[in-house]
Protein backbone atom coordinates (compact mmCIF):
# COMPACT_ATOMS: atom_id res chain seq x y z
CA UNK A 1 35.75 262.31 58.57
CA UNK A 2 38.56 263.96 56.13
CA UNK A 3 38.84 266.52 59.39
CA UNK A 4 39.39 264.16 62.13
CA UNK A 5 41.67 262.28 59.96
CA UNK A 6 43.66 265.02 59.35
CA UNK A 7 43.92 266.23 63.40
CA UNK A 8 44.82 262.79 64.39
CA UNK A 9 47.46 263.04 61.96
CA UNK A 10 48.70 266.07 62.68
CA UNK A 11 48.02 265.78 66.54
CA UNK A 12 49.94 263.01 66.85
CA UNK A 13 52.91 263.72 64.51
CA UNK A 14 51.88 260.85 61.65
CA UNK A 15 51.97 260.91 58.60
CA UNK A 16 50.39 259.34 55.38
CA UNK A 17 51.10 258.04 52.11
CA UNK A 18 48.85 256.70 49.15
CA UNK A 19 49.72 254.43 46.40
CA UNK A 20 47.13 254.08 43.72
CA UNK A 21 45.57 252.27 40.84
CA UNK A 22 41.70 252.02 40.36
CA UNK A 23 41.37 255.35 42.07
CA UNK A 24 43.76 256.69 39.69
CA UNK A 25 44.55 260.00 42.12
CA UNK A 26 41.01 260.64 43.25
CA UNK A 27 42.16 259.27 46.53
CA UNK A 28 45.18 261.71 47.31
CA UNK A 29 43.00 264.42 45.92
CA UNK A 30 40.18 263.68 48.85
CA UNK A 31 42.75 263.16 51.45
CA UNK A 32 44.57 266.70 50.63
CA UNK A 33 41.37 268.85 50.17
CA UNK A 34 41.42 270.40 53.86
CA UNK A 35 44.68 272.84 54.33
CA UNK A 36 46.99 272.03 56.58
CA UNK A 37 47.38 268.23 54.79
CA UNK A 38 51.47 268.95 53.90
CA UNK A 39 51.50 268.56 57.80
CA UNK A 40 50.87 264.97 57.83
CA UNK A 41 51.00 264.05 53.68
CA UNK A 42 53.91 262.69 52.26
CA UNK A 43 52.85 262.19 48.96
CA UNK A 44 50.85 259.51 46.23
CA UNK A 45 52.02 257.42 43.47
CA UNK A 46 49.81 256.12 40.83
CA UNK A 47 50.29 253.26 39.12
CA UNK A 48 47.58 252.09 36.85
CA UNK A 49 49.39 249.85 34.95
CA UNK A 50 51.33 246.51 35.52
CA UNK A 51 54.48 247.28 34.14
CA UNK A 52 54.59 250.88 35.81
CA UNK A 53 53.66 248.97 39.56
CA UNK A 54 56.51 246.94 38.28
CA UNK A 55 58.98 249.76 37.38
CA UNK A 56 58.39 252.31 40.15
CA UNK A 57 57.37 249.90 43.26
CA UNK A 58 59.94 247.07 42.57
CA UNK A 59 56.81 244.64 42.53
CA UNK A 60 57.39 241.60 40.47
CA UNK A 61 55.78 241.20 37.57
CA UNK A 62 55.52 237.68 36.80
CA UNK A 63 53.97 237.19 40.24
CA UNK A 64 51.41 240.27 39.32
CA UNK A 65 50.69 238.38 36.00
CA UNK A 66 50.38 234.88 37.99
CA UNK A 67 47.81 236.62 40.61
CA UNK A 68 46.36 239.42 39.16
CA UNK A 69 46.93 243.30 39.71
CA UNK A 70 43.26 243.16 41.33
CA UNK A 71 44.46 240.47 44.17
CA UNK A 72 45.48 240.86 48.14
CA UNK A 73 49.09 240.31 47.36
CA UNK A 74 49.23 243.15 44.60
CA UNK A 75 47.26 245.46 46.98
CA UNK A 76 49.89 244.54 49.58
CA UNK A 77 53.08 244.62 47.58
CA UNK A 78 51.48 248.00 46.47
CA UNK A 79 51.10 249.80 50.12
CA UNK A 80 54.57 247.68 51.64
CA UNK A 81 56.70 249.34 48.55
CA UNK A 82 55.10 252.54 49.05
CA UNK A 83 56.17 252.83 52.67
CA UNK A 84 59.26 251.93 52.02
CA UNK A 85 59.40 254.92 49.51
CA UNK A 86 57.97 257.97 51.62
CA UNK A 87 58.81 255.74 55.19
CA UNK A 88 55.14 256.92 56.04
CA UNK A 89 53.58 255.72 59.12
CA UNK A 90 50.26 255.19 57.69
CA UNK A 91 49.72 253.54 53.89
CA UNK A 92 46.49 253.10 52.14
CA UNK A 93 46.82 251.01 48.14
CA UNK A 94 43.50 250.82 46.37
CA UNK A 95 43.44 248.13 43.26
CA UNK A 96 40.29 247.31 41.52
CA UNK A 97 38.80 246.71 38.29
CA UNK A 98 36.20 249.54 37.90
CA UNK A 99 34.55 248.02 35.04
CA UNK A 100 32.82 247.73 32.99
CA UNK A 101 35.13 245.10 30.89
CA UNK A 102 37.23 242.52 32.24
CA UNK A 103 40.73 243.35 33.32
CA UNK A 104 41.91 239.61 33.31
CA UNK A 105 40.72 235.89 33.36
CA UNK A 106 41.56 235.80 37.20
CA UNK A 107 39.43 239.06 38.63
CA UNK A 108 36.01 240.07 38.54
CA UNK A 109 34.80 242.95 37.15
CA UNK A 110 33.99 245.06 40.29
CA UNK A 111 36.52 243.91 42.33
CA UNK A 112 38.53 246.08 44.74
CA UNK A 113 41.25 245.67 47.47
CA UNK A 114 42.46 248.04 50.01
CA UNK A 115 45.25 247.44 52.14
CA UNK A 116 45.91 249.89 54.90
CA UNK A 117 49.87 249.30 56.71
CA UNK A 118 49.50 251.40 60.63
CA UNK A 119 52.28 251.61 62.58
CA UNK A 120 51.16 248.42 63.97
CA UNK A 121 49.54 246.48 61.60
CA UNK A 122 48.26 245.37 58.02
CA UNK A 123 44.65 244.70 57.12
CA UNK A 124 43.67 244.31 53.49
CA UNK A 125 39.85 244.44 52.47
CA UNK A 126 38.04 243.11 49.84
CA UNK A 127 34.96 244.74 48.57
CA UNK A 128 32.59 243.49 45.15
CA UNK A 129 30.98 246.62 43.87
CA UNK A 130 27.88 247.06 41.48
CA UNK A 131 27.84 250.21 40.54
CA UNK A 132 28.76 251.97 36.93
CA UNK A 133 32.45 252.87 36.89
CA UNK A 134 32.74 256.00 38.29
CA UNK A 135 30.51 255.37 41.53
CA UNK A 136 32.99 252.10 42.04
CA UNK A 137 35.75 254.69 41.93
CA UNK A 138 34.11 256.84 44.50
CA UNK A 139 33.11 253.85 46.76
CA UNK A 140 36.74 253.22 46.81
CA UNK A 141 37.89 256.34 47.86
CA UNK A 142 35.02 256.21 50.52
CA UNK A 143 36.07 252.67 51.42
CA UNK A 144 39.52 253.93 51.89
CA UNK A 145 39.08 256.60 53.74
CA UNK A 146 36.75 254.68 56.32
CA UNK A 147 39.31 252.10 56.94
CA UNK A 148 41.97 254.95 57.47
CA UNK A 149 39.47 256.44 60.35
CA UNK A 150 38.24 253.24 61.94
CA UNK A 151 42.44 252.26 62.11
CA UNK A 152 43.97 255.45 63.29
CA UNK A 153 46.02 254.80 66.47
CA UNK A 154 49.06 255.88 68.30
């Protein structure tokens, strides 16, 4: 999947951009693993805490603490501030609580949203995982990277 992501991309003159917090770089680090991926890869932020989503994204944080970082509006905010940033045609956020403890009163531990911005739309996904922490990280990744292929378009 990671290669015909990667032709489509580079095929068609797009390019990508990743902004990330539960996935915490394992993301970017999937999506680069084939050579070639500066043709189409604009680059990753991660931003595992509030205050840093706050500080480097321009994402308010009084509306972060009102929703919750795990939410559809933080995912959002996240992918929309990261476009603006690298002006990439394709945009995937992950946000999640990967357990096992809480990360607020308002998410579950768990939870997860994508959001994926294509050059013609915006879907954001909502997923409840089970597993231990580090198989809801890689579900995330997997989950991101399946919404990327089933979304690629010209």
């Amino acid at each position: 999947m990671i290669n015909e992501i990667q032709d489509f991309l580079i095929e068609n003159n797009k390019t990508l951009s990743v902004c990330e917090s539960i996935t915490g770089g394992a993301l970017s680090s999937k999506l680069i693993s084939k050579a070639g991926s500066s043709n189409f890869f604009q680059g990753s932020v991660v931003v595992y805490n509030d205050e840093i989503k706050s500080k480097i994204l321009g994402i308010d944080i009084n509306k972060i603490k009102e929703v919750s970082a795990v939410s559809e509006w933080t995912a959002y905010e996240m992918a929309k501030s990261t476009k603006k940033i690298f002006r990439s045609d394709y945009v995937i956020s992950t946000t999640g609580n990967a357990g096992p403890e809480k990360y607020d009163e308002i998410s579950k531990t768990g939870q997860v949203f994508i959001t994926l911005i294509t050059p013609n739309k915006s879907i954001t996904k909502e997923y409840f995982l089970d597993g231990d922490r580090l198989e809801n990280i890689k579900k995330t990744v997997d989950f991101s990277i399946n919404l990327l292929h089933k979304n690629l378009s010209i």
